[in-house]
Structures are given as C-alpha cells and as structure tokens.
N, C-alpha and C. Protein backbone atom coordinates (compact mmCIF):
# COMPACT_ATOMS: atom_id res chain seq x y z
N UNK A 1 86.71 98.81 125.38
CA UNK A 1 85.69 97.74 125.36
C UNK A 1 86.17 96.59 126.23
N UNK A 2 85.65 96.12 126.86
CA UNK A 2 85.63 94.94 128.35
C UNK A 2 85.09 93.79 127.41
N UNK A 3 85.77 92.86 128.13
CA UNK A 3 85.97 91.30 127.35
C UNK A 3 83.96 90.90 127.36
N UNK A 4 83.51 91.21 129.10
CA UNK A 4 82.16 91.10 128.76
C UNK A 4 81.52 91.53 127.84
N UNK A 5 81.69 92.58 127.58
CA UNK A 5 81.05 93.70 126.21
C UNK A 5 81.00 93.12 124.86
N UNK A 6 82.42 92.27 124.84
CA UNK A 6 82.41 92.00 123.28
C UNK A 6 81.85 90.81 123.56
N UNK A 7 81.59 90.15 124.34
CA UNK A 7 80.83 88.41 124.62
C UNK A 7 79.03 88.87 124.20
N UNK A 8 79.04 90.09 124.79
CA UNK A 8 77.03 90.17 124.55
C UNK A 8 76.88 90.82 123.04
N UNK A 9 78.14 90.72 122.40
CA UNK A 9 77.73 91.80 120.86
C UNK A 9 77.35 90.74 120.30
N UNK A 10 76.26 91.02 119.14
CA UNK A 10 76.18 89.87 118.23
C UNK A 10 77.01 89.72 117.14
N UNK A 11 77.78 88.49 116.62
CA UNK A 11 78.14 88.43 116.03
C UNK A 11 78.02 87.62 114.72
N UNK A 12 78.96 88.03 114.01
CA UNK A 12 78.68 87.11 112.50
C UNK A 12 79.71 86.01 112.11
N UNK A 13 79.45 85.16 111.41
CA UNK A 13 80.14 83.72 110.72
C UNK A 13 80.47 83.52 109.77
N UNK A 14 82.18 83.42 108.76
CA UNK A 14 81.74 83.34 107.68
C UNK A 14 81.68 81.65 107.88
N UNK A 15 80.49 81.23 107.19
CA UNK A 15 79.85 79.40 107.04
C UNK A 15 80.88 78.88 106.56
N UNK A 16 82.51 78.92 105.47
CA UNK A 16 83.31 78.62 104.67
C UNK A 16 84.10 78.46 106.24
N UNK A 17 84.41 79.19 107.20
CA UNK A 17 84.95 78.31 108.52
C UNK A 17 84.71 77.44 109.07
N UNK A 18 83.65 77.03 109.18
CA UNK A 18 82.68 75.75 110.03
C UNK A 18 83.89 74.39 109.78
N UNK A 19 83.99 74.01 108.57
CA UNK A 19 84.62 72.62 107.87
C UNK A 19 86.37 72.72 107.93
N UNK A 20 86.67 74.25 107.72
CA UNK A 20 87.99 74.54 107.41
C UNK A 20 88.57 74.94 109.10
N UNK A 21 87.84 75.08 109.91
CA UNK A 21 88.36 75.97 111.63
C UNK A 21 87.64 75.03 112.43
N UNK A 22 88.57 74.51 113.13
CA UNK A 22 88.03 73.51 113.99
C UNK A 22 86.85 74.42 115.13
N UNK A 23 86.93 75.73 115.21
CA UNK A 23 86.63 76.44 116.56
C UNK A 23 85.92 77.51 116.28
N UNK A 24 84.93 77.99 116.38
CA UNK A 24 83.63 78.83 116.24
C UNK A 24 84.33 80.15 116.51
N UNK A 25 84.22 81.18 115.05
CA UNK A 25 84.65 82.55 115.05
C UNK A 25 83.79 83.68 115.22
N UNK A 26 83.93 84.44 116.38
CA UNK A 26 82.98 85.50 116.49
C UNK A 26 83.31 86.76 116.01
N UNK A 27 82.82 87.56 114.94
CA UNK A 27 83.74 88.66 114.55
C UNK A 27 82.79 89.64 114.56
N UNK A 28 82.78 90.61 114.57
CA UNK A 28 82.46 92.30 114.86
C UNK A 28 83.32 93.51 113.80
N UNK A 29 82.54 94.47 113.74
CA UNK A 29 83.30 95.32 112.79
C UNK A 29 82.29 96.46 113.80
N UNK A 30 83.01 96.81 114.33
CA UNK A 30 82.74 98.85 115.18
C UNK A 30 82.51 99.62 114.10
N UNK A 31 81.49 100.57 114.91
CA UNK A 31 81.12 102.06 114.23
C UNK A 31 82.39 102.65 113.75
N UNK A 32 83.52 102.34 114.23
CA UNK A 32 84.20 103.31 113.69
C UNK A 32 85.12 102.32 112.94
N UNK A 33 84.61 101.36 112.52
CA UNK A 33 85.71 100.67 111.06
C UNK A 33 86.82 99.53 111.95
N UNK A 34 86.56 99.11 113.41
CA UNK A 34 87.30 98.38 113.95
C UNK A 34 86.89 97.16 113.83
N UNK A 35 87.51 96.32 113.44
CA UNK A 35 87.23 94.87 113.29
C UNK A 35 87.87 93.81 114.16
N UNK A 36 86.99 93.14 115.43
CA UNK A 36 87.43 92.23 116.06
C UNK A 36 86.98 90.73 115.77
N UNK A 37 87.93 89.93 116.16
CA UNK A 37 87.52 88.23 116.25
C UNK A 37 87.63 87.77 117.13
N UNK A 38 86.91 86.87 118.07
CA UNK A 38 86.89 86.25 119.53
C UNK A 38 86.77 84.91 118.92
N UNK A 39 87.54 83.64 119.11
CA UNK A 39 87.68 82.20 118.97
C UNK A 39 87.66 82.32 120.31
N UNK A 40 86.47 81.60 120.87
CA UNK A 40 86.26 80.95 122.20
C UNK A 40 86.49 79.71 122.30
N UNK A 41 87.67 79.15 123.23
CA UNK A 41 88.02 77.34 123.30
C UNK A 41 87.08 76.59 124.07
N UNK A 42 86.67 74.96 123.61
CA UNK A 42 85.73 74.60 124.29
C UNK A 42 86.28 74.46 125.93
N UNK A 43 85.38 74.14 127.17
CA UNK A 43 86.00 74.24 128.29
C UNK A 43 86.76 73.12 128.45
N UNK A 44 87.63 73.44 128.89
CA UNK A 44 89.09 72.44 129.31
C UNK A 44 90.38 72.15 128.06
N UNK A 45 90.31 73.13 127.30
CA UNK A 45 91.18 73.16 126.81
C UNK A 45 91.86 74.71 126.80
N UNK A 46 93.09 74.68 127.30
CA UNK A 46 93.98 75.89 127.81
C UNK A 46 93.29 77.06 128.87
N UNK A 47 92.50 75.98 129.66
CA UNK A 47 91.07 76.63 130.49
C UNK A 47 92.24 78.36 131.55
N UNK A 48 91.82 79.26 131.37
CA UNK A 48 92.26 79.79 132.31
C UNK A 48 93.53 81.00 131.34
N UNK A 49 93.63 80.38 130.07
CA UNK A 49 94.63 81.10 128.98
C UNK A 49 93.87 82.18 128.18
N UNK A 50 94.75 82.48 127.42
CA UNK A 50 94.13 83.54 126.24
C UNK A 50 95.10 83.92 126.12
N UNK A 51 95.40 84.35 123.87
CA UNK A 51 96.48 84.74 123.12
C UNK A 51 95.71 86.38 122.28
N UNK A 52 96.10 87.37 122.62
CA UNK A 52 95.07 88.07 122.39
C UNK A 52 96.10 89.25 121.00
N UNK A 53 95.60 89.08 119.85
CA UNK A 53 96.61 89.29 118.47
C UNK A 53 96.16 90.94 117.71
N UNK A 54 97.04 91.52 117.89
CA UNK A 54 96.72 92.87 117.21
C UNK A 54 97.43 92.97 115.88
N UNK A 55 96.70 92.83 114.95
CA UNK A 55 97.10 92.87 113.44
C UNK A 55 96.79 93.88 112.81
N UNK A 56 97.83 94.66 112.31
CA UNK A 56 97.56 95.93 111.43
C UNK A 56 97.97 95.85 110.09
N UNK A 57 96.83 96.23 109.13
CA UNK A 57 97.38 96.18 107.68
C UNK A 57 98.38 97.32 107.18
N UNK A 58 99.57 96.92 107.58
CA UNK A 58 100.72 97.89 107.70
C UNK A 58 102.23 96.75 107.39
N UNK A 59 102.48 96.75 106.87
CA UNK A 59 103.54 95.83 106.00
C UNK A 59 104.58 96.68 105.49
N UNK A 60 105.62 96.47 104.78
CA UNK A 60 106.65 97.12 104.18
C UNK A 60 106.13 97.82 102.27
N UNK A 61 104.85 97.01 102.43
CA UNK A 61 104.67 97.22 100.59
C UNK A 61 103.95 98.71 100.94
N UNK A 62 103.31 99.38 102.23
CA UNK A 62 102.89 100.74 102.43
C UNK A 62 104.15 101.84 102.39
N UNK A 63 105.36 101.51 102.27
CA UNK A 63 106.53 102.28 102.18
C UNK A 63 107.04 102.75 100.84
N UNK A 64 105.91 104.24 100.83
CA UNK A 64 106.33 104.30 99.34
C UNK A 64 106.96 105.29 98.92
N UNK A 65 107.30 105.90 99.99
CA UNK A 65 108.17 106.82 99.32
C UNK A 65 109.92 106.64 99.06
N UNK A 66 110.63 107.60 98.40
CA UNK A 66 111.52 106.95 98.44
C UNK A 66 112.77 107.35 99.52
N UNK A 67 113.55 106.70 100.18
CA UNK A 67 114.84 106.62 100.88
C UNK A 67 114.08 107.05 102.13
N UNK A 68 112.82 106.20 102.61
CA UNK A 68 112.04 105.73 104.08
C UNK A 68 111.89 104.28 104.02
N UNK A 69 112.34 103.58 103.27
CA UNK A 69 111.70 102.09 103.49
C UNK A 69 112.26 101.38 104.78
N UNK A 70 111.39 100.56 105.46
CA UNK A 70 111.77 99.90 106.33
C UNK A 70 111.24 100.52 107.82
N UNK A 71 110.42 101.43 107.77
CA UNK A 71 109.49 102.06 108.87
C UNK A 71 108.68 101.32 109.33
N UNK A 72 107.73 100.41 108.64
CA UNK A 72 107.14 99.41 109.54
C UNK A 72 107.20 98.71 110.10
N UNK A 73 108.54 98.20 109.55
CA UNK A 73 109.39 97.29 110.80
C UNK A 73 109.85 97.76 111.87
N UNK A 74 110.26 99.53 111.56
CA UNK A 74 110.47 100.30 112.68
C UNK A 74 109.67 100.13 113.84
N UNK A 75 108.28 100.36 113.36
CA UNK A 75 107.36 100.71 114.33
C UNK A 75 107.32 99.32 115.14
N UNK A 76 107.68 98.37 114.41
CA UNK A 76 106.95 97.11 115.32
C UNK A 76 107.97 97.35 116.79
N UNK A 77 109.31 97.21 116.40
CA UNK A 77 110.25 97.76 117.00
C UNK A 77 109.96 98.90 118.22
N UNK A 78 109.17 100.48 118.15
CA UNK A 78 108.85 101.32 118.82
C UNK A 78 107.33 101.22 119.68
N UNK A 79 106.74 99.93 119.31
CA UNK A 79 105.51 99.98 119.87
C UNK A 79 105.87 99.41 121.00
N UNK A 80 106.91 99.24 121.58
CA UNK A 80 107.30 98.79 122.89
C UNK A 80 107.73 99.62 123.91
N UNK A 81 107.26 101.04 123.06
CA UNK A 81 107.99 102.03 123.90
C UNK A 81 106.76 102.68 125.11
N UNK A 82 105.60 102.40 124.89
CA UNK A 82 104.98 103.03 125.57
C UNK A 82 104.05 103.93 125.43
N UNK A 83 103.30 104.52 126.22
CA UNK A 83 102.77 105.74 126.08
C UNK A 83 102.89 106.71 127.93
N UNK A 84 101.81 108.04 127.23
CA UNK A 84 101.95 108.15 128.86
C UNK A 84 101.19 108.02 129.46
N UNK A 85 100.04 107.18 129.48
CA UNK A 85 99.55 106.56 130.42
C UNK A 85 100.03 104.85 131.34
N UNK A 86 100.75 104.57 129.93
CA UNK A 86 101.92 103.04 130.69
C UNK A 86 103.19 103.78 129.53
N UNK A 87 104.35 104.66 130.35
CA UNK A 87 105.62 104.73 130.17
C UNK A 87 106.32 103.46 129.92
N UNK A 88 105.91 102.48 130.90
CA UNK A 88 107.02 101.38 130.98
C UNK A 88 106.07 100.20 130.49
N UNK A 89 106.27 99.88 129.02
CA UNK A 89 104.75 98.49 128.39
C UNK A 89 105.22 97.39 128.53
N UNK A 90 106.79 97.47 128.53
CA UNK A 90 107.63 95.84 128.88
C UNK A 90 106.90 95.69 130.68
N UNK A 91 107.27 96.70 131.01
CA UNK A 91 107.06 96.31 132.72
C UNK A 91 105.56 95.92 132.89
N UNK A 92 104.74 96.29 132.12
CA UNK A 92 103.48 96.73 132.66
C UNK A 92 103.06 94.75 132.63
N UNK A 93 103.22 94.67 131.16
CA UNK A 93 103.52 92.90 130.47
C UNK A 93 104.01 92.00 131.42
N UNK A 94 105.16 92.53 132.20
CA UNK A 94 105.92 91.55 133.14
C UNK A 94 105.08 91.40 134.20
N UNK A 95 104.90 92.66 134.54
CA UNK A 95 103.54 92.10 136.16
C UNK A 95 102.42 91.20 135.71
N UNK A 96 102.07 90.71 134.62
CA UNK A 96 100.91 90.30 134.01
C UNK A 96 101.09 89.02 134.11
N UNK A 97 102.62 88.58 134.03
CA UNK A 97 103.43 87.29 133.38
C UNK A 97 103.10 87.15 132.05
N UNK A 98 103.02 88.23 131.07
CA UNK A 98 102.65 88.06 130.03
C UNK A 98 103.65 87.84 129.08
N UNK A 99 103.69 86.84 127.47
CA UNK A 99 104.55 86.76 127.02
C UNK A 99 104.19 87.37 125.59
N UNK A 100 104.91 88.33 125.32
CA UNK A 100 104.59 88.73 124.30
C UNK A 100 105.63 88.85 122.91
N UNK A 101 105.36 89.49 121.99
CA UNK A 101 106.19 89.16 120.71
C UNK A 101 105.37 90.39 119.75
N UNK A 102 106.20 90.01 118.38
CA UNK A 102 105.64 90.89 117.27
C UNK A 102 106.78 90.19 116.09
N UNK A 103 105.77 90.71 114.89
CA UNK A 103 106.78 90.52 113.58
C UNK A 103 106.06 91.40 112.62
N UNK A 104 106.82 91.49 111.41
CA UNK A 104 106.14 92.66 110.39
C UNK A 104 106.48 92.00 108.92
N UNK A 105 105.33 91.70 108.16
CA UNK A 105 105.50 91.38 107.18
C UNK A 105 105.64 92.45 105.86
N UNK A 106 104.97 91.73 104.95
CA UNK A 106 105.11 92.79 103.34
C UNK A 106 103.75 93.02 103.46
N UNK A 107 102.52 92.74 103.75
CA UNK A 107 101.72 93.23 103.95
C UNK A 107 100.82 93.34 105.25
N UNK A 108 101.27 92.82 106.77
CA UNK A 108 100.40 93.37 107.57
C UNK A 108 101.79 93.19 108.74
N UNK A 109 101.78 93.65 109.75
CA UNK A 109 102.28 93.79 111.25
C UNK A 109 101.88 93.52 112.55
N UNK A 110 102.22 92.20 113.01
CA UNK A 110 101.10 91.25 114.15
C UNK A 110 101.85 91.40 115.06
N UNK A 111 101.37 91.96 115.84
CA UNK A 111 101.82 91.81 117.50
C UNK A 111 100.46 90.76 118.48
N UNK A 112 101.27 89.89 119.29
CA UNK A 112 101.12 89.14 120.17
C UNK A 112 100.83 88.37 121.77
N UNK A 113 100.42 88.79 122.20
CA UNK A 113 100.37 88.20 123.98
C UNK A 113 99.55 86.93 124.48
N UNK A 114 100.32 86.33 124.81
CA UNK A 114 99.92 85.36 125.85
C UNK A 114 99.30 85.41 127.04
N UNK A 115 98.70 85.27 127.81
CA UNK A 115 98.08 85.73 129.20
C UNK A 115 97.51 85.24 129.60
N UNK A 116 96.87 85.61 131.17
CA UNK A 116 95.80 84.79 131.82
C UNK A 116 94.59 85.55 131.59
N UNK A 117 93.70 84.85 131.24
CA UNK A 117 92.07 85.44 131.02
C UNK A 117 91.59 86.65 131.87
N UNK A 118 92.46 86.52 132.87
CA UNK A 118 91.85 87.81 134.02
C UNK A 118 92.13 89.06 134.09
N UNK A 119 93.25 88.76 132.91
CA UNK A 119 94.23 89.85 132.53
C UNK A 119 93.67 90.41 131.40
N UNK A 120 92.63 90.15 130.79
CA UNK A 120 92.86 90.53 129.83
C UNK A 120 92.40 91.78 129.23
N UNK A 121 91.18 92.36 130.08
CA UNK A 121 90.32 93.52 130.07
C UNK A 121 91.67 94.17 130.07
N UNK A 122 92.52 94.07 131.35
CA UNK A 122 93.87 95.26 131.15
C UNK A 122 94.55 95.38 129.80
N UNK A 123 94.71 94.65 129.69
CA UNK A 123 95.56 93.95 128.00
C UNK A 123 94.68 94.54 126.73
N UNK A 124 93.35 94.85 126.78
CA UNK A 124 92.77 95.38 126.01
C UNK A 124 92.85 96.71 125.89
N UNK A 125 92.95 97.09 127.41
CA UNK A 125 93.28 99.13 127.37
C UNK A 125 94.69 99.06 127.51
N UNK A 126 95.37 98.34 127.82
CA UNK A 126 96.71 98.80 126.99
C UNK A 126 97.28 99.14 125.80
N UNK A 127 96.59 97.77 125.26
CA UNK A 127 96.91 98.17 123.45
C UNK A 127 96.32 98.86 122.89
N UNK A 128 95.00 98.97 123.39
CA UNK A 128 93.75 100.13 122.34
C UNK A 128 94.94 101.39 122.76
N UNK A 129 95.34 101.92 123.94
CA UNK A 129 96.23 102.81 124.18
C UNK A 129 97.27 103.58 123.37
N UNK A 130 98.14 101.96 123.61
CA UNK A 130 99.44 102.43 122.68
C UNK A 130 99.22 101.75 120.86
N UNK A 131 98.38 101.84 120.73
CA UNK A 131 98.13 102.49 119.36
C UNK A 131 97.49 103.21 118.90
N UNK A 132 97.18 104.05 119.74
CA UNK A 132 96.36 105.13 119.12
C UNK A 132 97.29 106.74 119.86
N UNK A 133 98.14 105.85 121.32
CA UNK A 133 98.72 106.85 121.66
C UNK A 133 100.86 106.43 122.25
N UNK A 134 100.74 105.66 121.00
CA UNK A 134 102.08 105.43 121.18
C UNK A 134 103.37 106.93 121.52
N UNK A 135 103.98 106.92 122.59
CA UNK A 135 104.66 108.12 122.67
C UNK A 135 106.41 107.73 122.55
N UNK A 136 107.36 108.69 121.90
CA UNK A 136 108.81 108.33 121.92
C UNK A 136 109.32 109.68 121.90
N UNK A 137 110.56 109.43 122.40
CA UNK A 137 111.76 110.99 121.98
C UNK A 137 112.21 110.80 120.80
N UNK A 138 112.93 111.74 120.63
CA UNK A 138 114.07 111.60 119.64
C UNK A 138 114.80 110.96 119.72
N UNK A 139 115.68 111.12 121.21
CA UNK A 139 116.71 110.21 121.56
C UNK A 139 116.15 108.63 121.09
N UNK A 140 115.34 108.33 121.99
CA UNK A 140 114.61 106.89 122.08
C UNK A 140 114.46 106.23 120.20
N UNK A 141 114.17 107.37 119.47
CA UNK A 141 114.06 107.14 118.49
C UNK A 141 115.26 106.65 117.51
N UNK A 142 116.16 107.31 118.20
CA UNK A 142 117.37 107.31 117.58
C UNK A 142 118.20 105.87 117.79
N UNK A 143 117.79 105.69 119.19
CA UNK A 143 118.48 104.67 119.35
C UNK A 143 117.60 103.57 118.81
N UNK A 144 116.88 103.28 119.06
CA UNK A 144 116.28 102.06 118.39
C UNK A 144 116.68 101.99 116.72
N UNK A 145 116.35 103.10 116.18
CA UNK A 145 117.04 102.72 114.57
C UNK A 145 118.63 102.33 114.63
N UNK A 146 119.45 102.42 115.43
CA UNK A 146 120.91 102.07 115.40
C UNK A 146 120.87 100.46 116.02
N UNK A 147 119.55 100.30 116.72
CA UNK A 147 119.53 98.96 116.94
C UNK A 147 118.94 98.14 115.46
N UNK A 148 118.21 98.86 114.51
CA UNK A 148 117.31 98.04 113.66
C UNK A 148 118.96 97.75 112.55
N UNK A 149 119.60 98.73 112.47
CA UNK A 149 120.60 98.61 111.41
C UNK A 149 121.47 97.65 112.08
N UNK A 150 121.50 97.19 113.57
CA UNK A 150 122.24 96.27 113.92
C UNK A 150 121.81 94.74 113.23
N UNK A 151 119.89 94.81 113.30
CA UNK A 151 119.38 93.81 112.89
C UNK A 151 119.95 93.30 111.46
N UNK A 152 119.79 94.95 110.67
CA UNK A 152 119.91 94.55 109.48
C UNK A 152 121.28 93.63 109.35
N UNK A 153 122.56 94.12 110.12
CA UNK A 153 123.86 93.70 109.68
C UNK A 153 123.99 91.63 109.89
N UNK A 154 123.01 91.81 111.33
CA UNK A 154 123.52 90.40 111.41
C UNK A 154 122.96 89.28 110.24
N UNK A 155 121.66 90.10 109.75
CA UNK A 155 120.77 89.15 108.51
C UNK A 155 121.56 89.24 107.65
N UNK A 156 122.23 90.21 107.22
CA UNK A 156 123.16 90.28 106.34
C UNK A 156 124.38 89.14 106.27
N UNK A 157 124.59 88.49 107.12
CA UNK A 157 125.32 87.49 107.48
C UNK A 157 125.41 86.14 106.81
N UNK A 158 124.21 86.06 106.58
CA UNK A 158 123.07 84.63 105.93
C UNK A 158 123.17 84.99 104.40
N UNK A 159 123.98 84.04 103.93
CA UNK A 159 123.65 84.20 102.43
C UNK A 159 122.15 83.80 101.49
N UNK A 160 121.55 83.31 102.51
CA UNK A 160 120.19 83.49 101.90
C UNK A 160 119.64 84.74 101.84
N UNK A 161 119.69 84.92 102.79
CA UNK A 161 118.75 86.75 103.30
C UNK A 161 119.58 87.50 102.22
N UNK A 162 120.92 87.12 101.86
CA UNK A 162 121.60 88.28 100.89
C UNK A 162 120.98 87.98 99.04
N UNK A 163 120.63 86.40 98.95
CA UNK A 163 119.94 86.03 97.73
C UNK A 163 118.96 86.63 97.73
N UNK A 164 118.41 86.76 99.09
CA UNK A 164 116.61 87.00 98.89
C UNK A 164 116.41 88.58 98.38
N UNK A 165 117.23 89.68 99.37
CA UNK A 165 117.36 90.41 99.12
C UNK A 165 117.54 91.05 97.92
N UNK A 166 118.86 90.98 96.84
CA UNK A 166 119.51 90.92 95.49
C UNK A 166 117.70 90.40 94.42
N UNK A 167 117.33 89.09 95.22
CA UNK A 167 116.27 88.47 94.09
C UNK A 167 115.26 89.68 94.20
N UNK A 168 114.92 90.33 95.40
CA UNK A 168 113.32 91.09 95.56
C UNK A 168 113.66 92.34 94.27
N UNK A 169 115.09 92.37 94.64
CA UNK A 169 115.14 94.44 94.36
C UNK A 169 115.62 94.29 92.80
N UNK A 170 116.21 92.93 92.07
CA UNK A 170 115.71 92.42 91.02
C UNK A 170 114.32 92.67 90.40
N UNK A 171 113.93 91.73 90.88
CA UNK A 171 112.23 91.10 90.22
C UNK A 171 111.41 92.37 90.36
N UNK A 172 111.51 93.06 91.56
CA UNK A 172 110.62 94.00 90.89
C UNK A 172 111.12 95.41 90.75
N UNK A 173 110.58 96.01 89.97
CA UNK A 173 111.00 97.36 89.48
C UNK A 173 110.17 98.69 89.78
N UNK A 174 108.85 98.44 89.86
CA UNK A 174 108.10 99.76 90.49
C UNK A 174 107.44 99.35 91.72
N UNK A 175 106.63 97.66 92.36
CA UNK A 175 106.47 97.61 93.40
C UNK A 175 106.90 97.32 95.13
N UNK A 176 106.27 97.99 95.62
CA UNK A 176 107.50 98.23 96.79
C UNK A 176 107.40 96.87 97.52
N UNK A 177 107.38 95.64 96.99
CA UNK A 177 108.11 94.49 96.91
C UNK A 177 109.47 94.76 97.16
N UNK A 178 109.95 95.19 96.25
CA UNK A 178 111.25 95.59 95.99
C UNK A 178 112.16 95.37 96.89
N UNK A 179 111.65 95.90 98.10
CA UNK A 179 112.62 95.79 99.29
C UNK A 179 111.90 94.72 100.61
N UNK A 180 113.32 94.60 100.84
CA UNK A 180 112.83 93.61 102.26
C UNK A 180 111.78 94.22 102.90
N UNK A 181 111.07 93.39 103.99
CA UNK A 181 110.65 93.81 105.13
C UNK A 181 111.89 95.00 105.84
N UNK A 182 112.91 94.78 106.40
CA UNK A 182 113.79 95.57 107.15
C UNK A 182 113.90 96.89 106.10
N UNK A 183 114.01 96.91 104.75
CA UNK A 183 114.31 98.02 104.44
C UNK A 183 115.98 97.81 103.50
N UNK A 184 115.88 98.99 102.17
CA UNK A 184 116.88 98.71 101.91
C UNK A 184 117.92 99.38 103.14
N UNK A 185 119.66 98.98 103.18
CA UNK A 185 120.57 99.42 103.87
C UNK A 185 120.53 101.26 103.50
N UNK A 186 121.02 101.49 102.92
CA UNK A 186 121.11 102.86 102.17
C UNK A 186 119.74 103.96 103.29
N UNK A 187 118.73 103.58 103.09
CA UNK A 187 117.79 104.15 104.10
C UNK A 187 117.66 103.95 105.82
N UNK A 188 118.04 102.62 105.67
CA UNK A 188 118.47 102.05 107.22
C UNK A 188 119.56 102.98 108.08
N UNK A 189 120.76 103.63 107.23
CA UNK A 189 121.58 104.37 107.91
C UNK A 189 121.19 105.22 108.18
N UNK A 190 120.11 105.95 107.26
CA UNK A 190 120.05 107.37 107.51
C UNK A 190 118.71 107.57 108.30
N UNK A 191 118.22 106.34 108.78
CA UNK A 191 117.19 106.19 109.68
C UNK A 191 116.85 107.43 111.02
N UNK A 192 118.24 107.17 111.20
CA UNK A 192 118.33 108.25 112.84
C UNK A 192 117.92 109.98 112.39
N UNK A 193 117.99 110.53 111.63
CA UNK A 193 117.72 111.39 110.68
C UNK A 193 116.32 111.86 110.28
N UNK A 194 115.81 110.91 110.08
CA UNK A 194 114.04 110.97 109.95
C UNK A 194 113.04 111.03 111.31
N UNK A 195 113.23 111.51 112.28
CA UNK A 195 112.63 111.60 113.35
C UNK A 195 111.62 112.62 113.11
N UNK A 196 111.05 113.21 112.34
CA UNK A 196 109.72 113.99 111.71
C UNK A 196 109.30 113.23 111.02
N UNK A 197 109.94 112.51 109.90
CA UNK A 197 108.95 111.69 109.35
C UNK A 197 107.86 110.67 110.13
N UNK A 198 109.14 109.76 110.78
CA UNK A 198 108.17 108.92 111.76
C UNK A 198 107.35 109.19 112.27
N UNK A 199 106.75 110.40 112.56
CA UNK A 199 105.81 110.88 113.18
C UNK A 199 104.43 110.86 112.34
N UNK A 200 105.08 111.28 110.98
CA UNK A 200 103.97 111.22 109.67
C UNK A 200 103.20 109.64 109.96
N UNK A 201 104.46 109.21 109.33
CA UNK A 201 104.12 107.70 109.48
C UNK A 201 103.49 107.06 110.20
N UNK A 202 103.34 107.43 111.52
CA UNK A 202 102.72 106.64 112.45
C UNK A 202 101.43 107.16 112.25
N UNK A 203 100.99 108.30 112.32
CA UNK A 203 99.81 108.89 112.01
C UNK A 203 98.82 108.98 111.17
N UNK A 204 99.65 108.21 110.45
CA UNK A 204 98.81 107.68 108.93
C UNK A 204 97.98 106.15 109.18
C-alpha cells in the first residue's frame, strides 16, 4: 500500500482524542485484520520528515512455553536480518539516511524509523516485507542469541535489573510476567539450540 493510497482511504476518529492528542488521527483496519494510523503534522512543522512505527502485539507475556522465554526479544533482535528481497535491511536504511531502532516489551514489540517523506512508500515495502518474510540461517541465528546472552550478562551488572528480576519471578507464579522481557538466563544459554523452534515462533 503507497502512502497516496492510505491518504484517499476513509478514515475513522476515536472523538476521546480530539482534547487528549494535540494532532488529528487517521486510522484504518484492512480486509485482512491490519490496522493502520496516519497522524498528519500541520504544515511547517518537521515539514519534509516522517517517523513511521511498526507495533506488534508480541511481548514476552506470549512466551509460554516452558525453557523458550525470551524469543521476542529475540526477534526484535533478528528482524534486522533481512529478507530475500533486501538481504542487507541495515544497508538498505543507510542509503535512506534513515534512523532506526526497536524495543520489546511484556506486552507488545515497536520497531521504529525516522525518514524523509519521499522515502517512505520504500519504507513501507520494506517492512510489510520483512515481516511477513523475514529470512535467517542457523549460523546467523546462532550468533545473534550469543549476542542476546551477552545483553543479558551486562544487565546483569545493575543491581536493579537483578532486584527487578528476583521481584518478577517472585510475585508471580503462573503468569508469564514471571520473567523479564530478555528471558530467564537458564533458557538464554540454551538459546543457540532452538533454531526449529524459532521458526514456530515467528510464524505464529
């Protein structure tokens, strides 16, 4: 879908924004269950920009089975890998001057870009792309989880993150609260190992 396309759809308002959102929300929900929002800025403010946000309701509390936790953080991690129609998504971003990011909560996983408006039709078939056709090896796979357990070690560092941790897997007992976002350690090692699962996972 082309940035024109979603400008001529009609859209809907919830009225409870008007007072609470300084900036007029255009939202859409697709035949097939896709739900977009367009905040258009008035002219002359960040004239020539656009932050364009892919949010998936995919969090750490969907990790329910046991000794996999910490896959959604994985993925935020592997969605940088590409597909094969853009192999290289860091590079593709860099010709764009685009600045991009991601984070993964307990209940959803937001990835990020910055860009120029002209860019952005591209920026739209990129991501519709690599999420629907994110591609990795094994290898690739492997290594990135030896990078996530790196993550885990340095948080581990912070005696808060070690309170917070100890408090979650405390307090709760059957919901998958329980564990951090990253995942308990114990599953984190044996991360490199699950390269079939991930596959489940993503597909779900």
């Amino acid at each position: 879908t082309s940035l024109n396309s979603l400008k001529k759809k009609h859209y809907t308002m919830n009225e409870s924004n008007k007072s609470s959102f300084p900036y007029e929300i255009r939202q859409k929900t697709l035949s097939n269950g896709f739900t977009y929002c367009l905040i258009p800025f008035p002219k002359g403010i960040s004239t020539g920009l656009c932050s364009y946000w892919t949010v998936a309701r995919v969090g750490s509390r969907n990790e329910v089975e046991e000794g996999v936790t910490g896959f959604a953080h994985f993925f935020e991690h592997m969605a940088f890998r590409g597909t094969e129609r853009f192999p290289q998504w860091d590079e593709t971003m860099n010709q764009l001057g685009a600045d991009t990011n991601a984070f993964t909560g307990e209940d959803y996983t937001c990835y990020h870009i910055g860009l120029s408006t002209e860019d952005l039709n591209t920026v739209i078939d990129v991501e519709a792309d690599r999420f629907q056709n994110l591609k990795y090896t094994e290898q690739q796979f492997k290594t990135e989880a030896g990078a996530v357990y790196g993550e885990y070690r340095k948080i581990k560092t912070d005696p808060n993150s070690v309170l917070h941790e100890q408090l979650l897997n405390s307090a709760y007992t059957t919901h998958t609260y329980k564990h951090t976002v990253i995942g308990f350690e114990s599953d984190i090692i044996l991360m490199p190992t699950n390269y079939q699962y991930s596959l489940t996972f993503f597909s779900r």
